[in-house]
PDB file of N, CA and C in Angstrom:
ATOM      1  N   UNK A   1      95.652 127.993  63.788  1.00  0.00           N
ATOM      2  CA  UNK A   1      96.610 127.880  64.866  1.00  0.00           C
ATOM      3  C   UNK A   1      95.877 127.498  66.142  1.00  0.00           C
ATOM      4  N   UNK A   2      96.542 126.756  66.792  1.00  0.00           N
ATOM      5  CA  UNK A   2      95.723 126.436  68.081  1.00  0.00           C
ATOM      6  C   UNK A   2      96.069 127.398  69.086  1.00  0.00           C
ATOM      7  N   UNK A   3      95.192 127.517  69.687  1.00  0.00           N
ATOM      8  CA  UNK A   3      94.893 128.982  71.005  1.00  0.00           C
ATOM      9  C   UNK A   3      94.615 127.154  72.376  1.00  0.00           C
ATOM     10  N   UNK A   4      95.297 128.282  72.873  1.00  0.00           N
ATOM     11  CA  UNK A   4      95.530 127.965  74.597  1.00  0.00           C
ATOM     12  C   UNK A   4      93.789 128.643  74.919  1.00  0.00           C
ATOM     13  N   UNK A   5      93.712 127.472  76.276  1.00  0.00           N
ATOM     14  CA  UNK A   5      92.369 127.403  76.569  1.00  0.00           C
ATOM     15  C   UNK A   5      93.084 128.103  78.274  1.00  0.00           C
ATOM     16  N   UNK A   6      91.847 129.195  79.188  1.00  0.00           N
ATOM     17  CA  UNK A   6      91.953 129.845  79.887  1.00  0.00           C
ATOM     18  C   UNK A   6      91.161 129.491  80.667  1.00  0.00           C
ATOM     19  N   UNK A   7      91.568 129.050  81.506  1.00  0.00           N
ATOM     20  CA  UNK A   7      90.455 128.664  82.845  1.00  0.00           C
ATOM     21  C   UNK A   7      90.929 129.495  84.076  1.00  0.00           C
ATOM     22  N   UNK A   8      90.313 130.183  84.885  1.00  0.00           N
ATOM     23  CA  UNK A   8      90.629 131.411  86.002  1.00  0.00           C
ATOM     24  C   UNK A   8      92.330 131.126  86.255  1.00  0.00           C
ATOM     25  N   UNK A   9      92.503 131.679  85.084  1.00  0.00           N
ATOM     26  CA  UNK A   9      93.724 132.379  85.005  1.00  0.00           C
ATOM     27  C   UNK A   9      94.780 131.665  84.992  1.00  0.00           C
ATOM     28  N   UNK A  10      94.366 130.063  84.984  1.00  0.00           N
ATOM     29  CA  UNK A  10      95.566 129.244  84.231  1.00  0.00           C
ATOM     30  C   UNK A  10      95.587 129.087  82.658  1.00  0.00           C
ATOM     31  N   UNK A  11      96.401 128.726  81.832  1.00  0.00           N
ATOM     32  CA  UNK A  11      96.388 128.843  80.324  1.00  0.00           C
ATOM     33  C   UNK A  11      96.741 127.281  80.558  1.00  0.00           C
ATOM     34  N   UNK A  12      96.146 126.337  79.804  1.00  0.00           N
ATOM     35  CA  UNK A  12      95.784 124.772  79.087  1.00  0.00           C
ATOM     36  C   UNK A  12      95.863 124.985  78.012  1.00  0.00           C
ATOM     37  N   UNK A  13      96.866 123.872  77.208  1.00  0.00           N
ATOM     38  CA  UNK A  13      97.065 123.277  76.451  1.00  0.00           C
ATOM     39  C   UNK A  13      95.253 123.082  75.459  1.00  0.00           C
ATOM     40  N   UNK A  14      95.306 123.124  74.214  1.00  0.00           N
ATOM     41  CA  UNK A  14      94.023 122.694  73.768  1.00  0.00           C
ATOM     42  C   UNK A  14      93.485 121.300  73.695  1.00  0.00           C
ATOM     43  N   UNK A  15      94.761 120.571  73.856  1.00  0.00           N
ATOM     44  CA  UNK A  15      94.688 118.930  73.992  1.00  0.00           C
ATOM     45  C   UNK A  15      93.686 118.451  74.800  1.00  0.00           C
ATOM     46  N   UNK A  16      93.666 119.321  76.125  1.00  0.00           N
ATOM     47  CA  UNK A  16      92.989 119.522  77.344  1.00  0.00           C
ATOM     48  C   UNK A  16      91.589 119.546  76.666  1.00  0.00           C
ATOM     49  N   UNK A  17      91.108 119.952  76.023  1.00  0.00           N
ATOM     50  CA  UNK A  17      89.496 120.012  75.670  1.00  0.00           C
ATOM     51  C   UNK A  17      89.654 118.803  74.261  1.00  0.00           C
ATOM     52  N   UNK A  18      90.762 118.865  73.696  1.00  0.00           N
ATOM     53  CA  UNK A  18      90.715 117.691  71.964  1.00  0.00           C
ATOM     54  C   UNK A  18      90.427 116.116  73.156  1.00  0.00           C
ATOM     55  N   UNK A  19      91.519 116.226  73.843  1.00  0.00           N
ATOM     56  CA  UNK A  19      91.835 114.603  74.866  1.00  0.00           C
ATOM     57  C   UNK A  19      89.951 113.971  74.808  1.00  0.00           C
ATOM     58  N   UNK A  20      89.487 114.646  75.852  1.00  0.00           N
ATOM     59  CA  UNK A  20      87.875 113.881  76.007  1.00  0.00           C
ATOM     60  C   UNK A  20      86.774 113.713  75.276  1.00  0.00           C
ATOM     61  N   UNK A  21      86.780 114.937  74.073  1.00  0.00           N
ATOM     62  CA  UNK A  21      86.104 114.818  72.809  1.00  0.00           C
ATOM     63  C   UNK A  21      86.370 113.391  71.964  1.00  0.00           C
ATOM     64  N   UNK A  22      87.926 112.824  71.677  1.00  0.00           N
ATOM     65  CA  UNK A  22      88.064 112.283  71.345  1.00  0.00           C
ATOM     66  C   UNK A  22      87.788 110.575  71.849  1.00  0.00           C
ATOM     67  N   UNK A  23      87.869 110.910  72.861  1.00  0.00           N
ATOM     68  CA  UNK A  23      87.505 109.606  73.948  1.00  0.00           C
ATOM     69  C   UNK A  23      86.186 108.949  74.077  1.00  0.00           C
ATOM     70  N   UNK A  24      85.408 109.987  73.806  1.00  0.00           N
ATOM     71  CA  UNK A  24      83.770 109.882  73.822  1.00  0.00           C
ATOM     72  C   UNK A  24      83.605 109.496  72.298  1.00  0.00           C
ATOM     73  N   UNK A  25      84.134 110.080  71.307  1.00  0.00           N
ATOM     74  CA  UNK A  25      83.944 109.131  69.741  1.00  0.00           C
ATOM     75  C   UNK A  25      84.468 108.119  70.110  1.00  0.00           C
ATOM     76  N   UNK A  26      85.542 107.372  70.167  1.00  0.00           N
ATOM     77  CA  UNK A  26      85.782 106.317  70.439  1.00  0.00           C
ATOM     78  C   UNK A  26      85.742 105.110  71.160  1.00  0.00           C
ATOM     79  N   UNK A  27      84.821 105.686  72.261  1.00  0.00           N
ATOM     80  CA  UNK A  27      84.157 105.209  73.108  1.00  0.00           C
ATOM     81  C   UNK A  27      82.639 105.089  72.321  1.00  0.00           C
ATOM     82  N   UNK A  28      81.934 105.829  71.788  1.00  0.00           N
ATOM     83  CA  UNK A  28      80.697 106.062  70.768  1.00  0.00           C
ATOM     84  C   UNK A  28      80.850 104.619  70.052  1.00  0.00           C
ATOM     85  N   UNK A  29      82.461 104.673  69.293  1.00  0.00           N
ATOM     86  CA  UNK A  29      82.462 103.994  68.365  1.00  0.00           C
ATOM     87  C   UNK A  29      82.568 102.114  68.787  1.00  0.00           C
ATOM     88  N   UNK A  30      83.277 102.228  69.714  1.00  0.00           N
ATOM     89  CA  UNK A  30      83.429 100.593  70.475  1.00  0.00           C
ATOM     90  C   UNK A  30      82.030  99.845  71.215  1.00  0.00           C
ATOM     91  N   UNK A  31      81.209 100.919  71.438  1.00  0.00           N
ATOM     92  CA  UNK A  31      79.924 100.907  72.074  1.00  0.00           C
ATOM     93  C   UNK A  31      78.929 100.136  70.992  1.00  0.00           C
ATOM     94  N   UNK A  32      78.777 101.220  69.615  1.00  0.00           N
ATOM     95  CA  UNK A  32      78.145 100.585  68.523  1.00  0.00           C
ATOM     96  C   UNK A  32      79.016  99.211  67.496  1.00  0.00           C
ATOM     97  N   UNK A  33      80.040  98.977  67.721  1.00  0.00           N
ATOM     98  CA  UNK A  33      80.570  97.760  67.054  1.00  0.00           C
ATOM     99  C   UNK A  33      80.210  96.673  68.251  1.00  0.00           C
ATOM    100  N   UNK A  34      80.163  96.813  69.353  1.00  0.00           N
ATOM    101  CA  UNK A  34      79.818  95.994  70.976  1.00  0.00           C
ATOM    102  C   UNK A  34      77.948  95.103  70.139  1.00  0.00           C
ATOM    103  N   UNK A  35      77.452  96.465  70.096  1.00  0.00           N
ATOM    104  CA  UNK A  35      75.786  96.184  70.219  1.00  0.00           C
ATOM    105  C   UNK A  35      75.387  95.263  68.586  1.00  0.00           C
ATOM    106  N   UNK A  36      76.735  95.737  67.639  1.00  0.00           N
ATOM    107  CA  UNK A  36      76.682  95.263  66.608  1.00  0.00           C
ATOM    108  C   UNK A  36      76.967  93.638  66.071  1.00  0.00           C
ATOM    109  N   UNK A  37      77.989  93.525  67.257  1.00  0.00           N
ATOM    110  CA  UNK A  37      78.548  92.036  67.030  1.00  0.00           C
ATOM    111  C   UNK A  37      79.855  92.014  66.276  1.00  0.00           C
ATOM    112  N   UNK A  38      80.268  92.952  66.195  1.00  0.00           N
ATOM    113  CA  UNK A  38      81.484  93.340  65.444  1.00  0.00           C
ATOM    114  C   UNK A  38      82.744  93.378  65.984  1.00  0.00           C
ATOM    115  N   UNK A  39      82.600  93.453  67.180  1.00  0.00           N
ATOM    116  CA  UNK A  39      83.545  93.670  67.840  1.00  0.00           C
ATOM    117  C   UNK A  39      84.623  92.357  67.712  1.00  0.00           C
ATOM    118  N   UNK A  40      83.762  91.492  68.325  1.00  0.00           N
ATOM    119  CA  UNK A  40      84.865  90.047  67.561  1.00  0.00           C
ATOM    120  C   UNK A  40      85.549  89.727  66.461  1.00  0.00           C
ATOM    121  N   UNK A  41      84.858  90.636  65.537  1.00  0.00           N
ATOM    122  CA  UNK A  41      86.233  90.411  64.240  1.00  0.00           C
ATOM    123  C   UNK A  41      87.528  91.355  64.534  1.00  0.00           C
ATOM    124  N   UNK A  42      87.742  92.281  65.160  1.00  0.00           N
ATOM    125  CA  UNK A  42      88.452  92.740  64.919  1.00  0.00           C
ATOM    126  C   UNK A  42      90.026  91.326  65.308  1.00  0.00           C
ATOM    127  N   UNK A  43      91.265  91.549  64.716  1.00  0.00           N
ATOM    128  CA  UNK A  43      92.301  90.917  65.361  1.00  0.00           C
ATOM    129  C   UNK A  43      93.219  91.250  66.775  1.00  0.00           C
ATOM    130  N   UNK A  44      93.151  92.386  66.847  1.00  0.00           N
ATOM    131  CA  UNK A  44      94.392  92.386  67.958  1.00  0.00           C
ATOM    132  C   UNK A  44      93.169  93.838  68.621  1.00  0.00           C
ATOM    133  N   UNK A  45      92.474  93.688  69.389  1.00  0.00           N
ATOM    134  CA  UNK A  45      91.500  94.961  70.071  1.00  0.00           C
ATOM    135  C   UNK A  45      92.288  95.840  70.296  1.00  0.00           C
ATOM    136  N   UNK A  46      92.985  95.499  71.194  1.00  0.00           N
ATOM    137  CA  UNK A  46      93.791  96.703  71.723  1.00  0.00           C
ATOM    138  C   UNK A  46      94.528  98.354  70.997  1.00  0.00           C
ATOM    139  N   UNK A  47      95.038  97.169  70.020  1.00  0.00           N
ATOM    140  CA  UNK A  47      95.962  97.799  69.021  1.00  0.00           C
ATOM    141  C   UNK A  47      94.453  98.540  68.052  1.00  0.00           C
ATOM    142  N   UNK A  48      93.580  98.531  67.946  1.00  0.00           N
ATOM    143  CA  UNK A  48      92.446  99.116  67.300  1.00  0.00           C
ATOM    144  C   UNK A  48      92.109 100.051  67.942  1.00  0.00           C
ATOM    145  N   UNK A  49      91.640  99.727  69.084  1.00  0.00           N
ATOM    146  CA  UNK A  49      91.128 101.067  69.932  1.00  0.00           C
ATOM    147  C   UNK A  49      92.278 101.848  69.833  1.00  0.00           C
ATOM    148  N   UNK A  50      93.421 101.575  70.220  1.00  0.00           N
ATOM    149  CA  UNK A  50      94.454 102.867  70.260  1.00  0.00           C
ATOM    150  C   UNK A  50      94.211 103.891  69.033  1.00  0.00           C
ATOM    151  N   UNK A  51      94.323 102.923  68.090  1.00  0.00           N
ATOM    152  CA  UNK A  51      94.748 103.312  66.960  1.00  0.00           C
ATOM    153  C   UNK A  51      93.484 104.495  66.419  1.00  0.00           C
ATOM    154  N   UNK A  52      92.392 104.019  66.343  1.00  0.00           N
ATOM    155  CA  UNK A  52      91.245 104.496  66.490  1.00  0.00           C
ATOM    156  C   UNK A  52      91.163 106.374  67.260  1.00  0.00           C
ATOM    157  N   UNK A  53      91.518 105.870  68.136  1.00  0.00           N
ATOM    158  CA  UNK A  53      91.779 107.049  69.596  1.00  0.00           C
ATOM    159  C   UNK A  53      92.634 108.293  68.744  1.00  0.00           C
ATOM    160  N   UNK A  54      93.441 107.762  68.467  1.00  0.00           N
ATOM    161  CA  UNK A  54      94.387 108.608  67.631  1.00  0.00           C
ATOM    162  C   UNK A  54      94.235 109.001  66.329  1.00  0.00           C
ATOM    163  N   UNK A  55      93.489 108.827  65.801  1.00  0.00           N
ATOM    164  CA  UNK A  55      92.551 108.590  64.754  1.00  0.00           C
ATOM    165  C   UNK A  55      91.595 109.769  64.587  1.00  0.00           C
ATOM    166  N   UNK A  56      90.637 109.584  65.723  1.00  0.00           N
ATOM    167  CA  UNK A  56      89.705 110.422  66.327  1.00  0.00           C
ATOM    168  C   UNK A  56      90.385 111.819  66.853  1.00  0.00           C
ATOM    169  N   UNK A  57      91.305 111.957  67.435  1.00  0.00           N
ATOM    170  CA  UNK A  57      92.091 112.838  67.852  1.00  0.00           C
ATOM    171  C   UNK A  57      92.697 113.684  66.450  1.00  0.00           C
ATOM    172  N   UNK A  58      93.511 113.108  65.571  1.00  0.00           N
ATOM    173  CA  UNK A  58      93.757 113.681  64.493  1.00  0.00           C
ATOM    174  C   UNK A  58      92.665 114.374  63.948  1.00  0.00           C
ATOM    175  N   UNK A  59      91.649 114.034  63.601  1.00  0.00           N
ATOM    176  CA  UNK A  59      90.487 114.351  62.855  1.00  0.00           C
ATOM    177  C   UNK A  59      90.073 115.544  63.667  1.00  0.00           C
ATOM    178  N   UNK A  60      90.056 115.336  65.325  1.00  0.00           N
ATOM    179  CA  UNK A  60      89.676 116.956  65.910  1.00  0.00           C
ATOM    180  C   UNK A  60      90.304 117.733  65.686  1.00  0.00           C
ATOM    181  N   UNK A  61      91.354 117.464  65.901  1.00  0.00           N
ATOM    182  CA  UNK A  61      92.544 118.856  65.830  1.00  0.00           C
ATOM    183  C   UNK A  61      92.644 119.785  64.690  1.00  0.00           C
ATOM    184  N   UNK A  62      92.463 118.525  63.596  1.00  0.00           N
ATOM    185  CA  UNK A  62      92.228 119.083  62.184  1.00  0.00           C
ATOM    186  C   UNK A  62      91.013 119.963  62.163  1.00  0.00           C
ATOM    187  N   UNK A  63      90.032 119.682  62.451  1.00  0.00           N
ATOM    188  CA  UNK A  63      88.734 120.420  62.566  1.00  0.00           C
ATOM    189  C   UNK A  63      88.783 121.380  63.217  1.00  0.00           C
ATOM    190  N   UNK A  64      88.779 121.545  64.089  1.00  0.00           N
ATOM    191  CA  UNK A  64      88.766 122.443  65.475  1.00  0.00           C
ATOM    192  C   UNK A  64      89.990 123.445  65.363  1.00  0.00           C
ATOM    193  N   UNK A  65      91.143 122.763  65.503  1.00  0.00           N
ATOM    194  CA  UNK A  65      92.403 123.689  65.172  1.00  0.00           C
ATOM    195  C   UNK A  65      92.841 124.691  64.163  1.00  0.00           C
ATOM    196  N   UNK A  66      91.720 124.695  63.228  1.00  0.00           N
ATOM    197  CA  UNK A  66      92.295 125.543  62.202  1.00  0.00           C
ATOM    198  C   UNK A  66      92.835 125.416  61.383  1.00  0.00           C
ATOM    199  N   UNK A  67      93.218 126.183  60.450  1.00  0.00           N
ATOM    200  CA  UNK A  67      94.336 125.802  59.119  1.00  0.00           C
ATOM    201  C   UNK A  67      95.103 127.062  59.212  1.00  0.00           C
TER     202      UNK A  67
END
């Protein structure tokens, strides 16, 4: 179950700590396809990175969040 995150005495959402974890893999990940040359194959970028983002995000929540 996901637990609320406590910062002096406000209660946050856990998204709040999943959001930038996930941003930094995916950012990790666009960085090494960049240096790779890879990046040009993809077809539509945009629609990748999102997709990706959300991607990355699923995979934390799953991890992190518990069962």
């Amino acid at each position: 179950m996901l637990q609320t995150v406590v910062f002096s005495g406000l209660e946050f959402s856990p998204l709040v700590v999943y959001f930038p974890i996930a941003f930094l893999f995916s950012a990790l990940t666009r960085f090494i396809l960049h240096r790779l040359g890879w990046h040009d194959r993809i077809w539509k970028v945009a629609w990748f990175e999102v997709s990706l983002f959300v991607c990355y995000l699923a995979l934390i929540v799953y991890v992190l969040g518990g069962r």
